[in-house]
N, C-alpha and C. Protein backbone atom coordinates (compact mmCIF):
# COMPACT_ATOMS: atom_id res chain seq x y z
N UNK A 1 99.08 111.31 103.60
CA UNK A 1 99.52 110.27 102.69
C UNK A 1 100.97 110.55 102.29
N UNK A 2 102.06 109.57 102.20
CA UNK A 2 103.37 109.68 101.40
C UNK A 2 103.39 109.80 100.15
N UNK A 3 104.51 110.31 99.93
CA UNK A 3 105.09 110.76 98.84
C UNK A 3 105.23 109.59 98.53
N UNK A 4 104.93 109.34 96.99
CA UNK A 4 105.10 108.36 96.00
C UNK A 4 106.11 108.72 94.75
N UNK A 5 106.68 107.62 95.13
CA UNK A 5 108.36 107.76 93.48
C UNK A 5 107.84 107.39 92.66
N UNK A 6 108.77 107.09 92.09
CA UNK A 6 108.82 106.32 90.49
C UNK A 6 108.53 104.94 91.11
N UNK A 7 109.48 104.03 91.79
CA UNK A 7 109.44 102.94 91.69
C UNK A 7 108.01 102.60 92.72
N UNK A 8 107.57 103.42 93.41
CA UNK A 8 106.29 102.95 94.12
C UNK A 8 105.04 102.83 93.22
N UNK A 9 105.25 103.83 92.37
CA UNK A 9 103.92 103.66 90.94
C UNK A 9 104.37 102.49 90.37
N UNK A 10 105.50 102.34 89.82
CA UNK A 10 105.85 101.02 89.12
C UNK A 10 104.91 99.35 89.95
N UNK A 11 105.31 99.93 91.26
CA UNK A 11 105.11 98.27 91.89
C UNK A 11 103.51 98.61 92.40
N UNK A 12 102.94 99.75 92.29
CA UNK A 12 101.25 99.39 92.64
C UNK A 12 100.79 99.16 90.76
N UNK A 13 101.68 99.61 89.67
CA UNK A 13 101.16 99.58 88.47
C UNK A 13 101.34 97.69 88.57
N UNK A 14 102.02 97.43 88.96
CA UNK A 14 102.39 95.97 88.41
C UNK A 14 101.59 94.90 89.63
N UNK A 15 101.37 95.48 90.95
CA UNK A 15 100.07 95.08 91.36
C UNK A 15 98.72 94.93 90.90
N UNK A 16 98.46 95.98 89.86
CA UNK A 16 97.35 96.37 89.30
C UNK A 16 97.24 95.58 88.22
N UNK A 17 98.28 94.80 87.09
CA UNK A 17 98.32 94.20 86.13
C UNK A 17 98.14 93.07 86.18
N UNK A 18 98.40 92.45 87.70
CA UNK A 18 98.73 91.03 87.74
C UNK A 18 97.68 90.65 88.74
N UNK A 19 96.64 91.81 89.26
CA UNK A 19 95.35 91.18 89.60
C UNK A 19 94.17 90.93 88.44
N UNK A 20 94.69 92.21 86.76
CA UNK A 20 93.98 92.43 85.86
C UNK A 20 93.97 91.08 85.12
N UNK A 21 95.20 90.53 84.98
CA UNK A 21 95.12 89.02 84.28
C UNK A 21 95.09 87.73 84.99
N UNK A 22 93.76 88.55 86.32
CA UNK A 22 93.52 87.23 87.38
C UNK A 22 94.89 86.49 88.10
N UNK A 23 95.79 86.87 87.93
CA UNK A 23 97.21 86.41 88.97
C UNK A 23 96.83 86.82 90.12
N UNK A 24 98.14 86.25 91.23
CA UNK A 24 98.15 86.22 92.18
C UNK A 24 98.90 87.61 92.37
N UNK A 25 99.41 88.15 93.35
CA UNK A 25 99.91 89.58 93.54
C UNK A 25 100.39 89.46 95.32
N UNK A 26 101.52 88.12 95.13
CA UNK A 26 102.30 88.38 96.38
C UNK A 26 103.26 88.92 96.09
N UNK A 27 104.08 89.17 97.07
CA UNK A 27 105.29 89.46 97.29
C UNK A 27 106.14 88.93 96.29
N UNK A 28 106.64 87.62 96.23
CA UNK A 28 107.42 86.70 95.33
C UNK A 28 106.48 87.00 93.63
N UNK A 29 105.35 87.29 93.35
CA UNK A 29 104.79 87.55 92.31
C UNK A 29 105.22 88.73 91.69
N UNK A 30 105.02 89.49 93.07
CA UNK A 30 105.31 90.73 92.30
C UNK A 30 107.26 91.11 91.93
N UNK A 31 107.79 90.65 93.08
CA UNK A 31 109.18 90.82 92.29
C UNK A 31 109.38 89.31 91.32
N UNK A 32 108.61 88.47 90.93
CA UNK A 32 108.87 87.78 89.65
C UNK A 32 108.71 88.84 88.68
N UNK A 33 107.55 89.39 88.21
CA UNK A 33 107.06 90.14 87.34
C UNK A 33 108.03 91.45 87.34
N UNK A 34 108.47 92.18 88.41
CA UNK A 34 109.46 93.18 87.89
C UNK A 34 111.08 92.77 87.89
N UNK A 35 111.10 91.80 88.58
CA UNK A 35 112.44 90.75 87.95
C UNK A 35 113.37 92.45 88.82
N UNK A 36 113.09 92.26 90.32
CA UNK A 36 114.06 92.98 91.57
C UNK A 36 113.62 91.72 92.54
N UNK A 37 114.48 91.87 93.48
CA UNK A 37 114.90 91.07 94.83
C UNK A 37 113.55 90.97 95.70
N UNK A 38 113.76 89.72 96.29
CA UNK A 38 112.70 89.55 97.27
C UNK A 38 112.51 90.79 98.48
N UNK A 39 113.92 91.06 99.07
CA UNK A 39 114.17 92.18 99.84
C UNK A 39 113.50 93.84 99.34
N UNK A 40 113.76 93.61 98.05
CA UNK A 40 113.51 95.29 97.48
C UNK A 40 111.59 94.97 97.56
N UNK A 41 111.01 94.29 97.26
CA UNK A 41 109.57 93.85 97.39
C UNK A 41 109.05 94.50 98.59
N UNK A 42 109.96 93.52 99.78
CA UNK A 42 109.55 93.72 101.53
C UNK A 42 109.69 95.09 101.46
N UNK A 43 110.46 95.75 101.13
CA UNK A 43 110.55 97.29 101.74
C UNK A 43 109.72 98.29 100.69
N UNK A 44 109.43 97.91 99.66
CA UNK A 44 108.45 98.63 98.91
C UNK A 44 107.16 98.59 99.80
N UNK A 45 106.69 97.19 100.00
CA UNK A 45 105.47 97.05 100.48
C UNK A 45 105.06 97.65 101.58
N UNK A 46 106.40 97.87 102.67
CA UNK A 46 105.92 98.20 104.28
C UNK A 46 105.88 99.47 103.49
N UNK A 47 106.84 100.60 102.91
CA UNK A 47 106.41 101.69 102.58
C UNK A 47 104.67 102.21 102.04
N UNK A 48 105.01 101.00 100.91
CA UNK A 48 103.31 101.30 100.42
C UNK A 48 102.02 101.15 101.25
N UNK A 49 102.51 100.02 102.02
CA UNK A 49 101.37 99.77 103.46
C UNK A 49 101.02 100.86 104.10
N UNK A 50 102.48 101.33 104.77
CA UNK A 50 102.40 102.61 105.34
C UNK A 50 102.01 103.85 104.95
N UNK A 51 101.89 103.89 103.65
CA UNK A 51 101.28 105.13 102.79
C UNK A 51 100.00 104.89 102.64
N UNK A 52 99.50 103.98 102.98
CA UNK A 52 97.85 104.05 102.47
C UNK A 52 97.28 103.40 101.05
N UNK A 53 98.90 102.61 100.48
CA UNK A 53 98.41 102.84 98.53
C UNK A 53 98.18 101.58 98.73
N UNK A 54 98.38 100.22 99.62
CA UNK A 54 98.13 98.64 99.69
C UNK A 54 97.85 98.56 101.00
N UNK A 55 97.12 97.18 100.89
CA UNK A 55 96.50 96.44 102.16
C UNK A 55 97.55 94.59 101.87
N UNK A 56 97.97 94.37 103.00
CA UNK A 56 98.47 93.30 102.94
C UNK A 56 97.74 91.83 104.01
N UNK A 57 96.74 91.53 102.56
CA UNK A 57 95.96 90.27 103.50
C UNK A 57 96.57 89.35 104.53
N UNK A 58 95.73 88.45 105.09
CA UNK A 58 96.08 87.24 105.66
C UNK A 58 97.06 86.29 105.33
N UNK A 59 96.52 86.10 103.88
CA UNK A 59 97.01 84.96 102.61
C UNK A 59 98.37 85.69 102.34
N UNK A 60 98.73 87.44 102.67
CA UNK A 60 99.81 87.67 101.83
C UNK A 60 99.35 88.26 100.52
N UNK A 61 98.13 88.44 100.09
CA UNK A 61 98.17 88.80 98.87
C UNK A 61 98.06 90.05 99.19
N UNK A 62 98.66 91.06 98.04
CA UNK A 62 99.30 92.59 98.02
C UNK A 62 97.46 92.54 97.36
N UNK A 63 96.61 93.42 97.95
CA UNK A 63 95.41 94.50 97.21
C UNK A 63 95.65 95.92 97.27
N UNK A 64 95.48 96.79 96.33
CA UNK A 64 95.44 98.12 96.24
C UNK A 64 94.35 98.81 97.01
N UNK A 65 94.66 99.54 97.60
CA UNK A 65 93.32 100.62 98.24
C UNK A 65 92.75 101.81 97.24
N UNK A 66 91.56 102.18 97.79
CA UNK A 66 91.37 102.78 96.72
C UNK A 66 92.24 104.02 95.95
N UNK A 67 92.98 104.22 97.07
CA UNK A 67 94.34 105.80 96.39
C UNK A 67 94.80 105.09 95.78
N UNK A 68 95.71 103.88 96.10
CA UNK A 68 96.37 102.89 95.46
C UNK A 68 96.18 102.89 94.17
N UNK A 69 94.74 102.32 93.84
CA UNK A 69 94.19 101.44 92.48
C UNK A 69 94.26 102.60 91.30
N UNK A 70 93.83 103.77 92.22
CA UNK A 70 93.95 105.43 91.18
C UNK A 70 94.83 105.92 90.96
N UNK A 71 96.13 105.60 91.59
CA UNK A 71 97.03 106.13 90.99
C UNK A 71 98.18 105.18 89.68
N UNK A 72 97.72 103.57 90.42
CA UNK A 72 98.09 102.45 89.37
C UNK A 72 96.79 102.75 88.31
N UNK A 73 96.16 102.62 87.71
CA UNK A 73 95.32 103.31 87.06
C UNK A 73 95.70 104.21 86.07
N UNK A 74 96.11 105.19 86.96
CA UNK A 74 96.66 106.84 86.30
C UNK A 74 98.04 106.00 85.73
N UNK A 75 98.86 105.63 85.80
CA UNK A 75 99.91 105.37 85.84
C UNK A 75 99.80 104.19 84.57
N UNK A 76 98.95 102.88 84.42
CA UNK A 76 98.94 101.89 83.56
C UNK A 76 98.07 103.05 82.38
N UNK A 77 97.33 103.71 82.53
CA UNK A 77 96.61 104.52 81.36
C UNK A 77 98.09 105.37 80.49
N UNK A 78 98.40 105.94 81.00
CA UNK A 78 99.99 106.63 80.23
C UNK A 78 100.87 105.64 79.87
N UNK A 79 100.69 104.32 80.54
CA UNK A 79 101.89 103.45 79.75
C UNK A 79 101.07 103.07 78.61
N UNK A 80 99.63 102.72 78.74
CA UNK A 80 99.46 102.15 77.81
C UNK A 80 99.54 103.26 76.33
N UNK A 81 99.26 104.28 76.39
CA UNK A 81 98.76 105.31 75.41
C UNK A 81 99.99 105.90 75.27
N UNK A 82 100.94 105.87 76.15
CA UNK A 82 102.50 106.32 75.60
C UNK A 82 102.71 104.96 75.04
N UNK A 83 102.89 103.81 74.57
CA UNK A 83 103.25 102.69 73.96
C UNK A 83 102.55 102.60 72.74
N UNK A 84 101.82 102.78 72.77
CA UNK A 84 100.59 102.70 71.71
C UNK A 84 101.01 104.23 70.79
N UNK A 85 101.40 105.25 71.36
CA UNK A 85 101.84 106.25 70.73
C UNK A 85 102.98 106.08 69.59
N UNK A 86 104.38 105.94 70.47
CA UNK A 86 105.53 105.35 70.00
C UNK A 86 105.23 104.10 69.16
N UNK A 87 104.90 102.77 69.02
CA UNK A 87 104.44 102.12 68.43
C UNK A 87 103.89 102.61 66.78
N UNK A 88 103.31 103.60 66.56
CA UNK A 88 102.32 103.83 66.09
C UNK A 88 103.31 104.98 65.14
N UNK A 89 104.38 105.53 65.75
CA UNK A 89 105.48 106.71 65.56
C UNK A 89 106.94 105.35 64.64
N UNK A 90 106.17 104.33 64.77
CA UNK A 90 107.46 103.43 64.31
C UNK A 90 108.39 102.84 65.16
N UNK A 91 108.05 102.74 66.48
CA UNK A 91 109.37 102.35 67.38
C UNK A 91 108.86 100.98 67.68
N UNK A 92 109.75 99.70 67.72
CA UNK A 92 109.43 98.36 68.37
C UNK A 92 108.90 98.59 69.62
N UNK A 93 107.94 97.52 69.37
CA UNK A 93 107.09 97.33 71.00
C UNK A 93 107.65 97.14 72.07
N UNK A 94 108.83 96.76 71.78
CA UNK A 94 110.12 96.62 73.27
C UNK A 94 110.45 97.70 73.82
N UNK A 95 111.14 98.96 72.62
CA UNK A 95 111.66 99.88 72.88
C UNK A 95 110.33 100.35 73.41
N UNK A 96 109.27 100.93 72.67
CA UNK A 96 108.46 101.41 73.12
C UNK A 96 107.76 101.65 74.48
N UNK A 97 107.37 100.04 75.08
CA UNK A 97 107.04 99.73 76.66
C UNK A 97 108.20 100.26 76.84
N UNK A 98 109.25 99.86 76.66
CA UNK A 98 110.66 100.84 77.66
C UNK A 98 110.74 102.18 78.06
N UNK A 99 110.61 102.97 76.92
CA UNK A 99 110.38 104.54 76.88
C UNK A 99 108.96 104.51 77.24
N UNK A 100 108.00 104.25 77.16
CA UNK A 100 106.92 104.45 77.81
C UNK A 100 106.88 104.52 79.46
N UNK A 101 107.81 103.36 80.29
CA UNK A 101 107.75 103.25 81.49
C UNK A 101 108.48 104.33 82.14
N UNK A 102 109.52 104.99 81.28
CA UNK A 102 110.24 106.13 81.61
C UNK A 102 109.42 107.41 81.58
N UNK A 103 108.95 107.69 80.30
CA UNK A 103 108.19 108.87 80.13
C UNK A 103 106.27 108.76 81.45
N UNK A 104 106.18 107.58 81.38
CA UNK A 104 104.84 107.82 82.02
C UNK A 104 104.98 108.33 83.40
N UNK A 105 106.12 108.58 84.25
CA UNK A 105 106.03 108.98 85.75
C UNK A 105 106.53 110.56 85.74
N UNK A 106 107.15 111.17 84.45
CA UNK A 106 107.40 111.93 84.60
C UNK A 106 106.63 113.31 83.66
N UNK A 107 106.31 112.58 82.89
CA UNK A 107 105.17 114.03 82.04
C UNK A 107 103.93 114.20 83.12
N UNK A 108 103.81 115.55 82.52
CA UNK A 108 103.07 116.66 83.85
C UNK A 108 101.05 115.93 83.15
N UNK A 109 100.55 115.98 84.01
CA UNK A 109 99.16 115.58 83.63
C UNK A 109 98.41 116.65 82.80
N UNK A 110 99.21 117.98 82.92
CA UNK A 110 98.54 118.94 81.72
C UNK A 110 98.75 118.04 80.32
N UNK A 111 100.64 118.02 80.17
CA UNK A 111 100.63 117.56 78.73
C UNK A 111 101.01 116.05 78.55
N UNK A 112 100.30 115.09 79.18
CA UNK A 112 99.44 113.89 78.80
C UNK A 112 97.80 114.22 78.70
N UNK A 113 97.67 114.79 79.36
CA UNK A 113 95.95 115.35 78.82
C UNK A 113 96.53 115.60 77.24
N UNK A 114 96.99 117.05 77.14
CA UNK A 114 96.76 117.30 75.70
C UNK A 114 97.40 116.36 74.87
N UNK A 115 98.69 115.09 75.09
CA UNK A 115 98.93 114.88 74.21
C UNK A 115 97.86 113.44 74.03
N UNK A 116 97.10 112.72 74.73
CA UNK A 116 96.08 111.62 74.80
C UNK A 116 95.11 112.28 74.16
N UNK A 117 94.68 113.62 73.80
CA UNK A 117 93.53 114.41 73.09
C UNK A 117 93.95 113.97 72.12
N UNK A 118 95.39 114.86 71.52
CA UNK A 118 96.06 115.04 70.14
C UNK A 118 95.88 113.47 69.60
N UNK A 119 96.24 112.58 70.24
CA UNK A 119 96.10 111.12 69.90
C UNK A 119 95.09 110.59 69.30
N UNK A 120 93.68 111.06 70.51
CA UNK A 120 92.54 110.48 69.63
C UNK A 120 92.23 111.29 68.59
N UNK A 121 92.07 112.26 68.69
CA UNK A 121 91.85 113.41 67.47
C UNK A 121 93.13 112.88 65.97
N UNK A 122 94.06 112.38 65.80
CA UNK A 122 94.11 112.25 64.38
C UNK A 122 94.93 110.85 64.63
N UNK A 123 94.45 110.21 65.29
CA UNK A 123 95.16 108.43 65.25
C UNK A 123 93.84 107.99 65.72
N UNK A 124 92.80 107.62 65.01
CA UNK A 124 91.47 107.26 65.34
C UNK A 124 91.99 105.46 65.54
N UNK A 125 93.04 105.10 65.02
CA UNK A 125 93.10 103.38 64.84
C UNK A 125 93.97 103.69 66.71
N UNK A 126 94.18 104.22 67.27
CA UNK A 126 95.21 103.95 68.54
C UNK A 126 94.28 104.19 69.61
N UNK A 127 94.68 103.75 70.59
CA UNK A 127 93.29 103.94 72.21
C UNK A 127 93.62 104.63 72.92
């Protein structure tokens, strides 16, 4: 399997969001939603194809495989609980998703484990 970046989690996370609120998840969908080029899409996708993380139907619609869906998954769980963190720390929901999308590809899964513990353990109102 390939090595996965930043921006390849980004575009199976935003695959993953826009099948979650029943959307469509083409090509043109998906760079609507991350608001990059039709071109930067095509070459994400043959990469991601080629890695094993998407299947590219008949219709064109982008589906995640199952590595795919687990690592968009892994990836939408830290945005959401890093947002919800910050949020919660006082920062606008703008800034927040912002620094969230930054911090979620790069903290180590030890300390998002402990800090998603620390979270539920004394922020019982946050998820």
């Amino acid at each position: 399997m390939a090595k996965l970046y930043e921006s390849g989690e980004n575009y199976l996370e935003t695959i993953l969001i826009l099948h979650s609120c029943g959307k469509s998840a083409r090509s043109i969908d998906v760079a609507r939603e991350m608001e990059v080029s039709k071109p930067s899409v095509s070459r994400a996708v043959g990469i991601l194809r080629d890695g094993g993380f998407i299947r590219v139907e008949d219709d064109g619609e982008l589906t995640l495989t199952e590595t795919g869906r687990e690592v968009a998954e892994r990836i939408y769980e830290r945005h959401r609980v890093l947002t919800d963190w910050l949020m919660g720390l006082g920062v606008s929901a703008e800034t927040a998703a912002e620094d969230a999308c930054k911090l979620e590809h790069h903290i180590s899964e030890e300390s998002f484990r402990c800090l998603k513990a620390h979270i539920l353990k004394h922020h019982k109102d946050m998820k």
